[in-house]
Protein backbone atom coordinates (compact mmCIF):
# COMPACT_ATOMS: atom_id res chain seq x y z
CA UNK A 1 -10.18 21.47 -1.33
CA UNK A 2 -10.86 24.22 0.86
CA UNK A 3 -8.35 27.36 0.49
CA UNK A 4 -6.37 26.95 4.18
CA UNK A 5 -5.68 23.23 3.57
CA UNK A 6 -4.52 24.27 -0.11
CA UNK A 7 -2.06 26.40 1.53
CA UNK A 8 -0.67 23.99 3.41
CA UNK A 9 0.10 21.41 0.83
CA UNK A 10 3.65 21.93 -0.80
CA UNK A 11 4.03 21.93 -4.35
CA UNK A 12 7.05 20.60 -4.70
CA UNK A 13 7.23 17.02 -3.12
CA UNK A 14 8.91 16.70 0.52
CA UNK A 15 11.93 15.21 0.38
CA UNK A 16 12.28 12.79 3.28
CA UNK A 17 15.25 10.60 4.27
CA UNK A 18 14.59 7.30 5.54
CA UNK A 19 17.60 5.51 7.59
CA UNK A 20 16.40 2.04 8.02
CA UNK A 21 17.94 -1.30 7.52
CA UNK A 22 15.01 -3.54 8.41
CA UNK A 23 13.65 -3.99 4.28
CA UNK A 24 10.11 -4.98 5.57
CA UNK A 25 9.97 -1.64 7.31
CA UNK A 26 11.30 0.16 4.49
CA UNK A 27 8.76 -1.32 2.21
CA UNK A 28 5.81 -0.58 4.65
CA UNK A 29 7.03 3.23 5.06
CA UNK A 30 7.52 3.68 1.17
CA UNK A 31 3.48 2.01 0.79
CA UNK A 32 2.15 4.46 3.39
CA UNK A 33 3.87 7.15 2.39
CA UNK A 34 2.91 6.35 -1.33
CA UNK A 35 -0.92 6.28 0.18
CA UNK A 36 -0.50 9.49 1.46
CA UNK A 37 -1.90 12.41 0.47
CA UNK A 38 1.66 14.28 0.35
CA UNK A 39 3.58 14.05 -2.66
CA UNK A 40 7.14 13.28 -1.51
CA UNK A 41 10.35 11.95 -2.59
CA UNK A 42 11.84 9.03 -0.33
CA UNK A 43 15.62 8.88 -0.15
CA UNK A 44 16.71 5.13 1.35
CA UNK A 45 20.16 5.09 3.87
CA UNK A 46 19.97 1.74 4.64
CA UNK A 47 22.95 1.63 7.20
CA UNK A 48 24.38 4.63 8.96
CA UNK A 49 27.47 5.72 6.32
CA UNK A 50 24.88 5.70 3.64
CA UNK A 51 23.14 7.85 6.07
CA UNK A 52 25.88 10.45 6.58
CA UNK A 53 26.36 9.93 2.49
CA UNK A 54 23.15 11.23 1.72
CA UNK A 55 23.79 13.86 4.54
CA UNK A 56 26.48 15.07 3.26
CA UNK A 57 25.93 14.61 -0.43
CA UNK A 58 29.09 12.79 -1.28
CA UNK A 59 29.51 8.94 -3.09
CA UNK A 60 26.56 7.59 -4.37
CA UNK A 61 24.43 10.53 -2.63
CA UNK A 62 25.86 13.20 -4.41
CA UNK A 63 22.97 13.83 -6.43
CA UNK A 64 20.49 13.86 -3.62
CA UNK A 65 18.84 16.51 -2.59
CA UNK A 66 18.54 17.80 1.33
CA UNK A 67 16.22 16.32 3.41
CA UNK A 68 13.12 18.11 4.23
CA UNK A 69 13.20 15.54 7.46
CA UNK A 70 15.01 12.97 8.89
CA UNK A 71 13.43 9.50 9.73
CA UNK A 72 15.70 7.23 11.69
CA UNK A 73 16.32 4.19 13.14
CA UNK A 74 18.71 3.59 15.93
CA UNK A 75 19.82 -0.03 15.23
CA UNK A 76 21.61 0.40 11.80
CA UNK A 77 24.71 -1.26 10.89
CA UNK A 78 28.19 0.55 10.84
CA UNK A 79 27.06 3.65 12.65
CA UNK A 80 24.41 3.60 15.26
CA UNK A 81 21.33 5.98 15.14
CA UNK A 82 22.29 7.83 17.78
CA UNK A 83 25.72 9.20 16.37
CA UNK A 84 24.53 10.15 13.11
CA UNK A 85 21.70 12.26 15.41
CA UNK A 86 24.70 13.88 17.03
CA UNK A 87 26.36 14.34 13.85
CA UNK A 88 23.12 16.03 12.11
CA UNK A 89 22.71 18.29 15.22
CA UNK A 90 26.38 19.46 15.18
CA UNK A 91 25.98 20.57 11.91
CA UNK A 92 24.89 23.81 10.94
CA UNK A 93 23.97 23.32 8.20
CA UNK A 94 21.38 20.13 9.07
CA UNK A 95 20.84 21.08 12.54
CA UNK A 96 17.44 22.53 11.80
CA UNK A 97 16.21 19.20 9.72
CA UNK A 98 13.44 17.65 12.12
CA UNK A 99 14.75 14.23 13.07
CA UNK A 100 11.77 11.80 14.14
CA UNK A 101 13.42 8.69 15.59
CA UNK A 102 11.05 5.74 14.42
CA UNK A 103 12.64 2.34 16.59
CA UNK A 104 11.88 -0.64 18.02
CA UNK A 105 14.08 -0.02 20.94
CA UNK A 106 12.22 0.61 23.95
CA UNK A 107 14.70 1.26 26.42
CA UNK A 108 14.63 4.42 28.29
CA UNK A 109 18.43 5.34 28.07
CA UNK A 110 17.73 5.58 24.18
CA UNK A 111 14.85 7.78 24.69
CA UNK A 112 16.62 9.83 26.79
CA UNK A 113 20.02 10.45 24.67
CA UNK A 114 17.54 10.78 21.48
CA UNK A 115 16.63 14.12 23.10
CA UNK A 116 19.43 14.78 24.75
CA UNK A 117 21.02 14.63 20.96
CA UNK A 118 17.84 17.44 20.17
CA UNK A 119 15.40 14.81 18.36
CA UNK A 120 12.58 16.24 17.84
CA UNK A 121 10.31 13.34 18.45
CA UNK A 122 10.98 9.33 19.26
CA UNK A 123 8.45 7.23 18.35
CA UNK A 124 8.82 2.70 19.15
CA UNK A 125 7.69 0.79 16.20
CA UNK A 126 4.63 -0.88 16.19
CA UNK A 127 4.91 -4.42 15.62
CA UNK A 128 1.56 -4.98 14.17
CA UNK A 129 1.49 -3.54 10.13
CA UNK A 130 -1.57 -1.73 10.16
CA UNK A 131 -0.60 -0.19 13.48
CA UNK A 132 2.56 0.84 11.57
CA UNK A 133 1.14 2.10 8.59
CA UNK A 134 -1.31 4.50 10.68
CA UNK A 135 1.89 5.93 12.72
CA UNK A 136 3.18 6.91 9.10
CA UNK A 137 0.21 8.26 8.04
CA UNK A 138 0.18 10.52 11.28
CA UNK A 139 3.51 11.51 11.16
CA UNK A 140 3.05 12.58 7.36
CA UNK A 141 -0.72 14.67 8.64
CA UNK A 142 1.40 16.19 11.52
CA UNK A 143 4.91 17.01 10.09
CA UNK A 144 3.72 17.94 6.44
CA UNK A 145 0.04 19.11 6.93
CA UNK A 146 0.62 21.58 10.58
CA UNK A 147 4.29 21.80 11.09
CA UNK A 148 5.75 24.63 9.12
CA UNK A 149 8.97 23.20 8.34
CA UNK A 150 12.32 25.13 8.39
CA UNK A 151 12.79 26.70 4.38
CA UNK A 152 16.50 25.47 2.93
């Protein structure tokens, strides 16, 4: 490994939080990101309370550490994507947490409000697996390989 790409790896895994519902996607993140060549630690909101939860660090969350970055769906039950992007921008103390916004939703007014609510990138779902599991790897080259990410 050459010295620069060393540098680059963290020691300590990244700690990413996953807000998904669908369980098929949730299994194909957690086997790409298990792939990878990043050693991380997936945290699983799989509605948007249990989002805010883990957010927050309060019921079952309260153990769980803060989230290096954000992965979220907007179609979640109880609270929609896009509030608990408002909420975690409002915040100062989880505004700087990059939130990518991994959907199936299409629709332009979505992709709009996503940045208007400061997400830092929106990317649709591909429907296809492999397709899926290559957007994964990408995001983990790009977020946790060349983006210096914002220290605790």
């Amino acid at each position: 490994m050459m010295d620069n790409e060393h540098s680059m790896m963290h020691a300590d895994p990244v700690v990413i939080l996953l807000v998904e519902d669908n369980p098929a996607d949730v299994r194909l993140t957690q086997m790409a990101l298990k792939k990878g060549k990043i050693h991380n630690e997936l945290i699983i909101a799989r509605d948007g309370e249990q989002a805010l939860d883990a957010l927050h660090q309060r019921g079952n969350y309260q153990d769980t550490p803060r989230p290096e970055i954000i992965l979220l769906d907007l179609n979640l039950p109880k609270i929609g994507g896009l509030e608990i992007l408002k909420e975690i921008k409002a915040k100062e103390h989880l505004k700087r947490i990059p939130v990518v916004v991994l959907t199936s939703s299409k629709a332009e007014e979505d992709i709009v409000r996503s940045y208007d609510l400061h997400a830092n990138c929106y990317i649709t779902k591909p429907v296809d697996f492999t397709q899926f599991r290559q957007v994964i790897n990408q995001l983990e080259s790009f977020w946790f390989s060349i983006v210096r990410l914002s220290p605790q």
